[in-house]
Protein backbone atom coordinates (compact mmCIF):
# COMPACT_ATOMS: atom_id res chain seq x y z
CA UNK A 1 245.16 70.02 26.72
CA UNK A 2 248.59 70.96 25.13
CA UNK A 3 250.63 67.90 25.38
CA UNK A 4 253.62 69.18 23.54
CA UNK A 5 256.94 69.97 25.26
CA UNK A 6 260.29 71.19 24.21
CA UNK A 7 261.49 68.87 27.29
CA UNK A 8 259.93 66.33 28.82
CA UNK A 9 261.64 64.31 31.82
CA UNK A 10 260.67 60.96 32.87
CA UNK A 11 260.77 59.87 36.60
CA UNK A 12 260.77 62.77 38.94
CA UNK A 13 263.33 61.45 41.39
CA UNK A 14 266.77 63.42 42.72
CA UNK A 15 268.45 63.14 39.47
CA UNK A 16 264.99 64.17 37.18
CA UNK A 17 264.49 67.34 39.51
CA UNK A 18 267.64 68.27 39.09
CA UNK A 19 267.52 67.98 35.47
CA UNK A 20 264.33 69.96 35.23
CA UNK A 21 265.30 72.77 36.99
CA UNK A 22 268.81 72.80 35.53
CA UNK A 23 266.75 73.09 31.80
CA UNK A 24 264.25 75.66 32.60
CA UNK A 25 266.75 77.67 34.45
CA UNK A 26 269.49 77.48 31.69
CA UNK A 27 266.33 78.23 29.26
CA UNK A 28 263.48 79.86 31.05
CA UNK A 29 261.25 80.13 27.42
CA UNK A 30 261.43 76.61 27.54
CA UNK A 31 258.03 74.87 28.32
CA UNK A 32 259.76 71.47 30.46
CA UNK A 33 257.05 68.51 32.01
CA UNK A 34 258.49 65.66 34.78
CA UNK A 35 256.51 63.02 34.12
CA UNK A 36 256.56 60.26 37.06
CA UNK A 37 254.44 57.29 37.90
CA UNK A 38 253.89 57.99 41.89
CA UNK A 39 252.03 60.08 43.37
CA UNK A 40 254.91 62.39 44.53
CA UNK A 41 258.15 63.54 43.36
CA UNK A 42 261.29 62.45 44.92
CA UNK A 43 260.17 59.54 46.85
CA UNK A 44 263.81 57.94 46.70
CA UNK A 45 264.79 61.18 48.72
CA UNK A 46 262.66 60.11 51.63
CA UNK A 47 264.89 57.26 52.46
CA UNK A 48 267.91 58.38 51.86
CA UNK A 49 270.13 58.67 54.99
CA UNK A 50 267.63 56.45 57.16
CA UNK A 51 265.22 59.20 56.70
CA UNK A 52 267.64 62.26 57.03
CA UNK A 53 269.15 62.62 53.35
CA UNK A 54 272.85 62.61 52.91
CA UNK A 55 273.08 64.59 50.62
CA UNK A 56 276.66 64.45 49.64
CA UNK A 57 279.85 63.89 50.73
CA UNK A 58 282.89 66.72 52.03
CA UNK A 59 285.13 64.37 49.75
CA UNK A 60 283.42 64.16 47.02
CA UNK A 61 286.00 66.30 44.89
CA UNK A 62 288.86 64.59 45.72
CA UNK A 63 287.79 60.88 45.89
CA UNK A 64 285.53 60.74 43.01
CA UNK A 65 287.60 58.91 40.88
CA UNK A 66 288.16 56.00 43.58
CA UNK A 67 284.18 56.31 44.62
CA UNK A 68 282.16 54.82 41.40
CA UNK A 69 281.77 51.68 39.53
CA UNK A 70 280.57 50.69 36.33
CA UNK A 71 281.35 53.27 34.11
CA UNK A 72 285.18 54.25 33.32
CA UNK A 73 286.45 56.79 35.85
CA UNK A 74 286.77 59.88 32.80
CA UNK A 75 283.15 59.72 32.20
CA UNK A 76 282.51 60.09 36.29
CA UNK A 77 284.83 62.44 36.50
CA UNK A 78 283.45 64.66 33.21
CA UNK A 79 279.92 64.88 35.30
CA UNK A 80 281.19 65.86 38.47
CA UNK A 81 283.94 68.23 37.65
CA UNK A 82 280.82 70.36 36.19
CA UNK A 83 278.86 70.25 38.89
CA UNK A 84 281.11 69.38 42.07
CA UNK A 85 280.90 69.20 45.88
CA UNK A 86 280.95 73.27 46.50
CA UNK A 87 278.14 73.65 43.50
CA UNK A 88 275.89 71.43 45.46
CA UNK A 89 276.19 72.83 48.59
CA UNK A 90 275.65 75.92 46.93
CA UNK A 91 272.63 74.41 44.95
CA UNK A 92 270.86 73.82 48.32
CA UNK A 93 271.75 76.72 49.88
CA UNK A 94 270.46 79.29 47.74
CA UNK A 95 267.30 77.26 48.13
CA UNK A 96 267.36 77.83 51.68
CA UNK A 97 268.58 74.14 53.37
CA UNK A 98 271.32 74.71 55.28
CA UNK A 99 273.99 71.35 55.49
CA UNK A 100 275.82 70.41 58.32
CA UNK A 101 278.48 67.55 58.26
CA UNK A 102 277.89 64.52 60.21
CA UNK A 103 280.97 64.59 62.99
CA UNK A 104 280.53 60.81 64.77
CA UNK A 105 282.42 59.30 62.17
CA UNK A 106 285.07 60.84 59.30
CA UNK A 107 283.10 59.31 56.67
CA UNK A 108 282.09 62.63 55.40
CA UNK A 109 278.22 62.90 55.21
CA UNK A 110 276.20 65.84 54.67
CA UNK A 111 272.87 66.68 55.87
CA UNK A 112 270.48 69.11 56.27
CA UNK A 113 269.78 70.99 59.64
CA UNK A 114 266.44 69.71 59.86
CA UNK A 115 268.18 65.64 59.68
CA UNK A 116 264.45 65.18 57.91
CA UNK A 117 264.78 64.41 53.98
CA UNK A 118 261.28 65.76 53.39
CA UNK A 119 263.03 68.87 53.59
CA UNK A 120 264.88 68.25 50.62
CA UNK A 121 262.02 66.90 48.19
CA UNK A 122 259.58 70.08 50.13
CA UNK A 123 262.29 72.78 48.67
CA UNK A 124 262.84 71.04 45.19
CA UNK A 125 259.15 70.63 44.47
CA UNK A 126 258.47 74.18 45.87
CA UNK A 127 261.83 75.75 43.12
CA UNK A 128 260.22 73.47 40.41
CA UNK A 129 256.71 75.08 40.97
CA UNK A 130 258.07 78.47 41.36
CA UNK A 131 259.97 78.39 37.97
CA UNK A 132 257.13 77.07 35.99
CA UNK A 133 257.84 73.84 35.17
CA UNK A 134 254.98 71.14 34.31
CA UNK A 135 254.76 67.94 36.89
CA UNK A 136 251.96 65.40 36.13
CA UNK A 137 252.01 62.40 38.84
CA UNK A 138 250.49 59.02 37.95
CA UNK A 139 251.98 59.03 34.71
CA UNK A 140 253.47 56.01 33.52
CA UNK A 141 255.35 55.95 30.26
CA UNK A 142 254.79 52.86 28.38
CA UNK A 143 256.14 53.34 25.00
CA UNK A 144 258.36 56.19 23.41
CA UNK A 145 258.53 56.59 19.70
CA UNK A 146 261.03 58.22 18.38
CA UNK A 147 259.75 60.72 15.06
CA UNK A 148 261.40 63.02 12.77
CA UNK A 149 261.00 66.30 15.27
CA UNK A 150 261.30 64.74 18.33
CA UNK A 151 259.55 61.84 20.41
CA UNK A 152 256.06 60.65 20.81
CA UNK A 153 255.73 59.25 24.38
CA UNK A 154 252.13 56.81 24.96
CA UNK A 155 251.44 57.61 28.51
CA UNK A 156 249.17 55.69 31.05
CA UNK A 157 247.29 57.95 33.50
CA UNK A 158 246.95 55.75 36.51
CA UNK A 159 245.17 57.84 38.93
CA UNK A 160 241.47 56.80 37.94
CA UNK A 161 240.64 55.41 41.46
CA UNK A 162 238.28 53.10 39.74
CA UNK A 163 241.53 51.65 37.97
CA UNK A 164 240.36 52.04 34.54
CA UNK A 165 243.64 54.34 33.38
CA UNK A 166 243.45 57.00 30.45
CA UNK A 167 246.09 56.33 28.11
CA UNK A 168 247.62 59.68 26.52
CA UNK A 169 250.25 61.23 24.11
CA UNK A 170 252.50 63.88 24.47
CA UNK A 171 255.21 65.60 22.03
CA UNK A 172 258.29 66.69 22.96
CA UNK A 173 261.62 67.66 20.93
CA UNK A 174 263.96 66.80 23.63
CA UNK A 175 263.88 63.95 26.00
CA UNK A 176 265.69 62.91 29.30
CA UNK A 177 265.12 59.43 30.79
CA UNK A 178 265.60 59.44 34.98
CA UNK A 179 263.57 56.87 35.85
CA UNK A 180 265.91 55.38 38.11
CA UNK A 181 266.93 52.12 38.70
CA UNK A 182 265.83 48.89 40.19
CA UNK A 183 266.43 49.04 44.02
CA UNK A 184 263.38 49.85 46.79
CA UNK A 185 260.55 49.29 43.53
CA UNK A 186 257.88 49.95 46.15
CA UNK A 187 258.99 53.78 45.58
CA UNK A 188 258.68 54.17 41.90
CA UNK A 189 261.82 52.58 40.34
CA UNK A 190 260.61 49.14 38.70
CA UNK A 191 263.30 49.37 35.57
CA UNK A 192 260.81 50.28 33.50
CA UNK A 193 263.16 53.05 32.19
CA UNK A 194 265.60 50.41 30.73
CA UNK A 195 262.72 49.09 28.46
CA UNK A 196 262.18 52.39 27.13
CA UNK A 197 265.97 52.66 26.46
CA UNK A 198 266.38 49.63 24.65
CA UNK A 199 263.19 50.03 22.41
CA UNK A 200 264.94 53.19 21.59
CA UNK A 201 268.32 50.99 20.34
CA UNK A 202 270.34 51.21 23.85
CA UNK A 203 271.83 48.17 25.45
CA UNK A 204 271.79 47.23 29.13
CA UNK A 205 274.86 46.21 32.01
CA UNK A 206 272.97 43.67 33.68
CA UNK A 207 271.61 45.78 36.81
CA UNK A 208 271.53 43.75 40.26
CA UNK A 209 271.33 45.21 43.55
CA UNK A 210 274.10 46.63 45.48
CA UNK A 211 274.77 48.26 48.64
CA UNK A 212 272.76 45.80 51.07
CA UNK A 213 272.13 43.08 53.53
CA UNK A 214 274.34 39.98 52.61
CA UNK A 215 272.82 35.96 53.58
CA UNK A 216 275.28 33.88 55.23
CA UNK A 217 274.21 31.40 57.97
CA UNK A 218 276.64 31.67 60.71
CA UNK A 219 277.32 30.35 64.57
CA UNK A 220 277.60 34.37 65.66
CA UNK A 221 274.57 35.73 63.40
CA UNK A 222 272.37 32.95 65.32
CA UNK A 223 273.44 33.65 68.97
CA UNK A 224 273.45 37.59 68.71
CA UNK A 225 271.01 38.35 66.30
CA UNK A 226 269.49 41.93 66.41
CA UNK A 227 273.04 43.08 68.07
CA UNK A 228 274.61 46.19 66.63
CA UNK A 229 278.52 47.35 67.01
CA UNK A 230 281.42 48.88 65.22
CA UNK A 231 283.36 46.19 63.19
CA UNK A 232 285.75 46.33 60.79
CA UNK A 233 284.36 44.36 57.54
CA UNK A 234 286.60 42.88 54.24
CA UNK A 235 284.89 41.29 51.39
CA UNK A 236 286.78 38.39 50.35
CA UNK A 237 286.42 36.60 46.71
CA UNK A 238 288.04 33.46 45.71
CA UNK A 239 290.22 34.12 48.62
CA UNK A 240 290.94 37.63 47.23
CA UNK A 241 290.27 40.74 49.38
CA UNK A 242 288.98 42.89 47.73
CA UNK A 243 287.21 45.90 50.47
CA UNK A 244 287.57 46.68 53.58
CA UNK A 245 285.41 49.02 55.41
CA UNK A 246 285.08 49.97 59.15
CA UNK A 247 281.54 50.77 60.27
CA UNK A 248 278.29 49.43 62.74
CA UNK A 249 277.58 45.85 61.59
CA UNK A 250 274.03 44.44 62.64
CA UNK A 251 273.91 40.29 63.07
CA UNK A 252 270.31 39.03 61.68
CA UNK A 253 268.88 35.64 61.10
CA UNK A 254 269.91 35.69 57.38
CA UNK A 255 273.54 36.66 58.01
CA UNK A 256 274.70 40.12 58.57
CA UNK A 257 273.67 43.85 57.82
CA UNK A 258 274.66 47.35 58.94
CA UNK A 259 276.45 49.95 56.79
CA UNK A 260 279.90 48.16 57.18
CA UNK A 261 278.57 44.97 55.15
CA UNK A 262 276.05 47.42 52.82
CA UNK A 263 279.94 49.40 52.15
CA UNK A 264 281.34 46.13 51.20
CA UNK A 265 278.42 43.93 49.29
CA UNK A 266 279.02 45.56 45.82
CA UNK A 267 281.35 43.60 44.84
CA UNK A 268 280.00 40.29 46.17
CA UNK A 269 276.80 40.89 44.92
CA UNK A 270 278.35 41.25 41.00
CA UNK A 271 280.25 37.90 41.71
CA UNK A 272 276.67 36.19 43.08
CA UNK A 273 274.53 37.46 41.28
CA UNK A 274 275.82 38.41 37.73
CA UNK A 275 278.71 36.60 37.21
CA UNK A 276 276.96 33.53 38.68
CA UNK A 277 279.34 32.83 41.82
CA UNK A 278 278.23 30.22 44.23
CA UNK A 279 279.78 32.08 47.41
CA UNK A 280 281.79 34.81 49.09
CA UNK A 281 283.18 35.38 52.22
CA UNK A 282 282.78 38.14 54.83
CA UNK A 283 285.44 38.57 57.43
CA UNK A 284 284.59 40.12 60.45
CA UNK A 285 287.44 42.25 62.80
CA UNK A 286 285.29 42.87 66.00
CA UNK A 287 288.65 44.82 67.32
CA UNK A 288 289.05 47.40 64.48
CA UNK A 289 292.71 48.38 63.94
CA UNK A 290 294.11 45.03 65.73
CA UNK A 291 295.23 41.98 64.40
CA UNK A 292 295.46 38.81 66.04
CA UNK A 293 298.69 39.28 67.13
CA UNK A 294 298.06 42.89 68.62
CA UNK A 295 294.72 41.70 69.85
CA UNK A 296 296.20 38.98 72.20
CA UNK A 297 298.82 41.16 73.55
CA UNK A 298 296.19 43.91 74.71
CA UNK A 299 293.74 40.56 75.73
CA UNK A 300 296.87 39.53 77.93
CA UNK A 301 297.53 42.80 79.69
CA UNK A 302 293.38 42.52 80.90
CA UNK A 303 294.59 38.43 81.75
CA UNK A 304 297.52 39.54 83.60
CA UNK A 305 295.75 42.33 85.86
CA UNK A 306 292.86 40.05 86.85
CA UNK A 307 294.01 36.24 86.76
CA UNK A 308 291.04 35.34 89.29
CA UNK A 309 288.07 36.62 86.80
CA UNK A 310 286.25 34.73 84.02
CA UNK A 311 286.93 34.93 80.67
CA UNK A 312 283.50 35.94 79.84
CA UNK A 313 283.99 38.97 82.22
CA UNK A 314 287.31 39.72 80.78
CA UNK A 315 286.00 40.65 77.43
CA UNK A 316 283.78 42.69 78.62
CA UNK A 317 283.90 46.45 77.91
CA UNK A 318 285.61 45.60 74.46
CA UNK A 319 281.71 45.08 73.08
CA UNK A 320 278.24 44.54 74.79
CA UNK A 321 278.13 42.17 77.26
CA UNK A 322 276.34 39.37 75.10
CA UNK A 323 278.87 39.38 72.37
CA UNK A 324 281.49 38.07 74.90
CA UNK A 325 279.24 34.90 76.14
CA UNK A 326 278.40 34.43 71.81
CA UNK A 327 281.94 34.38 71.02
CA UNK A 328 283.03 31.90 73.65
CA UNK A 329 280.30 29.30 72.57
CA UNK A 330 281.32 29.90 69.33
CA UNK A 331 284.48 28.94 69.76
CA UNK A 332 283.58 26.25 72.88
CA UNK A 333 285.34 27.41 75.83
CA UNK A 334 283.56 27.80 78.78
CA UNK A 335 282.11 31.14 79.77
CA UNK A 336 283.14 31.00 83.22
CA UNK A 337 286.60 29.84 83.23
CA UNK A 338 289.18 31.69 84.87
CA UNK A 339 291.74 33.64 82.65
CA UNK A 340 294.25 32.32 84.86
CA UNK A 341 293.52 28.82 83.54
CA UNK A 342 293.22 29.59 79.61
CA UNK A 343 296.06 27.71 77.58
CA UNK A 344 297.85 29.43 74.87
CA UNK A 345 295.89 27.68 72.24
CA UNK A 346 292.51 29.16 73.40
CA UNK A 347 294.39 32.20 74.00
CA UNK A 348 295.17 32.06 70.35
CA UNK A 349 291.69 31.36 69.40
CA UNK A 350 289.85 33.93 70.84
CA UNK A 351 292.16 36.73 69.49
CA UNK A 352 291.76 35.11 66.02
CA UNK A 353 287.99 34.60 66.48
CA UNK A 354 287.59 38.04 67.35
CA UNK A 355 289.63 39.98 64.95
CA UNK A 356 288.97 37.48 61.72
CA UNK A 357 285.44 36.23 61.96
CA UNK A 358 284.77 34.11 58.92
CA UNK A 359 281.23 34.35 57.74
CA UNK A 360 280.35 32.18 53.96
CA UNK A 361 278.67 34.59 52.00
CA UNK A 362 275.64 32.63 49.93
CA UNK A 363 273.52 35.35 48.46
CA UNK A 364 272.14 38.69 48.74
CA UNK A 365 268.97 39.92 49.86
CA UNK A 366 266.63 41.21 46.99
CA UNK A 367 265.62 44.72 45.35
CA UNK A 368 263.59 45.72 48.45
CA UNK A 369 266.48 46.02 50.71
CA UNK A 370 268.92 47.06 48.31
CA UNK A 371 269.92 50.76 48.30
CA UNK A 372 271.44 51.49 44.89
CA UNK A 373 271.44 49.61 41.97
CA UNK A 374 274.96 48.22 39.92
CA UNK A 375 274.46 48.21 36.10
CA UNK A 376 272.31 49.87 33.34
CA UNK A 377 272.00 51.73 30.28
CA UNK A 378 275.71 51.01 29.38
CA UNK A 379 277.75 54.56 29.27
CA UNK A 380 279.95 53.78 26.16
CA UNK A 381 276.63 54.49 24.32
CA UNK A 382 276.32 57.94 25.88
CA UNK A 383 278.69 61.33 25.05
CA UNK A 384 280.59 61.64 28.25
CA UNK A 385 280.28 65.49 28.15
CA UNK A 386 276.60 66.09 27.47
CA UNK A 387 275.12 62.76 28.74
CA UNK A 388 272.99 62.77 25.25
CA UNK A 389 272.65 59.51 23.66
CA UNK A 390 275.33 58.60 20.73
CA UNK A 391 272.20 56.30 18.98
CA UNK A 392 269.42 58.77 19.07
CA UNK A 393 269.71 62.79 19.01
CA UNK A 394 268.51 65.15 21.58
CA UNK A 395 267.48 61.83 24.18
CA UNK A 396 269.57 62.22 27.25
CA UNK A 397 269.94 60.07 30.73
CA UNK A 398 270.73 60.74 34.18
CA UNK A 399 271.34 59.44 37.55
CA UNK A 400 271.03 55.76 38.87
CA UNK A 401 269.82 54.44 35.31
CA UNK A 402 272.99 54.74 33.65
CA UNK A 403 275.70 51.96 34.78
CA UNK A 404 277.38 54.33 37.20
CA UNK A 405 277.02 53.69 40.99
CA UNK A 406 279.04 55.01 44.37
CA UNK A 407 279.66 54.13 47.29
CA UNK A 408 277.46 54.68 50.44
CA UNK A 409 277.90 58.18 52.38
CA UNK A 410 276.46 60.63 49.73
CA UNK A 411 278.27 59.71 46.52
CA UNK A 412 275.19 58.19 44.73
CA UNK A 413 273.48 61.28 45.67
CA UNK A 414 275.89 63.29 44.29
CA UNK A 415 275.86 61.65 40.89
CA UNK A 416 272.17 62.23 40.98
CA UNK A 417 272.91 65.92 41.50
CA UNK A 418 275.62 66.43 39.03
CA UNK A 419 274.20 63.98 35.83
CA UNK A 420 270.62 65.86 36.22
CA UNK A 421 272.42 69.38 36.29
CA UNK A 422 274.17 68.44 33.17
CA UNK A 423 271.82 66.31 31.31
CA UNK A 424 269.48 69.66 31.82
CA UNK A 425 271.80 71.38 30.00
CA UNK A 426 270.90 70.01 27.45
CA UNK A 427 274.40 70.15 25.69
CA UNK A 428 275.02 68.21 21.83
CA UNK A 429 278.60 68.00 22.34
């Protein structure tokens, strides 16, 4: 077998297709390999979107610059201005998915018709076979040396059922590490790509996760666990806030959940977990777009209308039913007392209570639940242009490896999509 390439891609995930079709369309004489240690390409994919793949975002264009961390907003903005929002859609389109934008909120999101994200990796792998391009599965990279002509990548084939893997070598004069991140390991991304980057003289943003479930023991979290509604979320730091985001928040055993908290947990999760915080807060508006000063005046109208009902009754209608009787224990006034006989000082303190919920943020949940990862191979060591190394010529990255990560709603996707189109380029400048 020929093991030499003139580019080979490791970790077959959104950004690494990308990137492989980008090359061998841009240079069709070019022989290009993915090399990925699952046993299918774009695993990632499969979750994206709870199963449906968002695969960008209608804003993407226009809010870039305010939509990604880690990396200064010029380099962003020098990937996706070559491969924007109307290039993707485009991308996808002339491989046959058509997109549709997600209407129940004004967040943005685009899908495909089929809301199934197997439709996504199905098309990909099918343009990847089509154009000739190489795909071994199985394949772990363990080392990469770099040589005079090129690279020299040592290569563990772990599909022996009888676990006894084949270790191989393969030659290649280009290179482009996509091996992902940290976050949902089960599906191929362990970090092992950052290894290989720093044997090859690249240095690392610590990478944490981001974009998840956040721990918090709380009075509300224990009596309406497993409840779902619309909330409006702010992370707070050292009694700075710093995000605010309105969206469905889930209360768990742990603490909280939902995309509102996933929207806000970046942030908290770099004060917790890298810069070695010892807690955050989380407050909670269950009345999005009141305060507690609106909230009680709308609360009184529904008071002044029905004097004779109960207070648990009253708040009914606002939220399911259960999140009324919570509340009111939370706060310890009695379900079934009659608005007419509420004081102003419980008055006070249910409009607070329901429009600035305090929750003490302790930690994070782990890799496994986290969506994205925050951190990586740091980008001041990468041309902003090209996405080639500046330490070693002709090795390239792309997508959620480098320290550049979005927000939920399709931006993370869309730097997958843009960094593997241009990384494929395969551009010295």
């Amino acid at each position: 077998m020929n093991n030499t390439y003139d580019l080979i891609i490791v970790g077959g995930g959104a950004a690494g297709m990308m990137a492989a079709i980008s090359c061998k369309r841009q240079y069709p004489e070019y022989k290009v390999l993915i090399l990925d240690r699952t046993f299918a390409l774009g695993r990632k994919i499969l979750v994206c979107g709870a199963g449906r793949c968002n695969i960008t975002n209608i804003n993407l264009s226009k809010e870039a610059k305010n939509r990604y961390y880690g990396a200064r907003t010029d380099f962003v903005m020098s990937i996706i201005n070559q491969f924007k929002y109307e290039d993707i859609v485009k991308f996808f389109n002339e491989l046959g998915v058509e997109l549709y934008v997600e209407r129940k909120t004004s967040i943005g999101k685009l899908f495909p018709v089929t809301n199934q994200a197997k439709t996504i990796t199905e098309m990909l792998t099918d343009e990847i076979n089509r154009i000739g391009i190489d795909v071994h599965l199985n394949h772990e990279v363990t080392k990469v040396h770099k040589e005079s002509e090129g690279f020299k990548l040592e290569v563990k084939d772990i599909s022996d059922e009888n676990n006894n893997p084949e270790i191989k070598f393969y030659n290649t004069e280009k290179l482009i590490i996509s091996a992902g991140g940290k976050s949902y390991p089960a599906l191929g991304s362990n970090g092992t790509g950052y290894n290989i980057a720093q044997d090859l003289g690249h240095s690392l943003i610590e990478p944490i996760p981001s974009a998840l479930p956040l721990e918090g023991k709380n009075s509300l979290s224990h009596e309406i666990q497993g409840t779902k509604l619309e909330a409006e979320v702010t992370s707070i730091i050292q009694g700075k806030a710093i995000k605010t985001r309105t969206n469905d928040i889930m209360f768990t055993q742990y603490g909280v959940s939902g995309p509102a908290v996933l929207d806000v947990s970046r942030e908290i999760s770099v004060f917790l977990n890298r810069e070695g915080g010892k807690e955050a807060e989380l407050k909670i508006n269950l009345l999005p777009g009141y305060d507690a000063h609106s909230a009680q005046e709308m609360l009184e109208q529904r008071w002044r209308k029905r004097p004779e009902q109960t207070v648990e009754k009253s708040l009914f209608g606002l939220f399911p039913n259960k999140v009324s009787s919570a509340i009111l224990n939370v706060i310890h006034i009695q379900k079934d007392k009659l608005v007419s006989q509420l004081n102003d000082q419980e008055k006070s303190s249910i409009s607070k209570t329901l429009t600035s919920y305090m929750v003490t943020i302790t930690a994070t949940r782990g890799w496994n639940e986290a969506e994205f990862t925050a951190g990586g191979i740091n980008t001041k060591e990468v041309k902003p242009h090209s996405l080639e190394s500046k330490v070693v010529p002709n090795l390239y990255f792309c997508g959620e490896i480098l320290d550049v990560d979005g927000d939920v709603g399709g931006f993370n996707l869309s730097w997958a999509w843009s960094s593997g189109f241009v990384a494929g380029k395969l551009q010295n400048n």
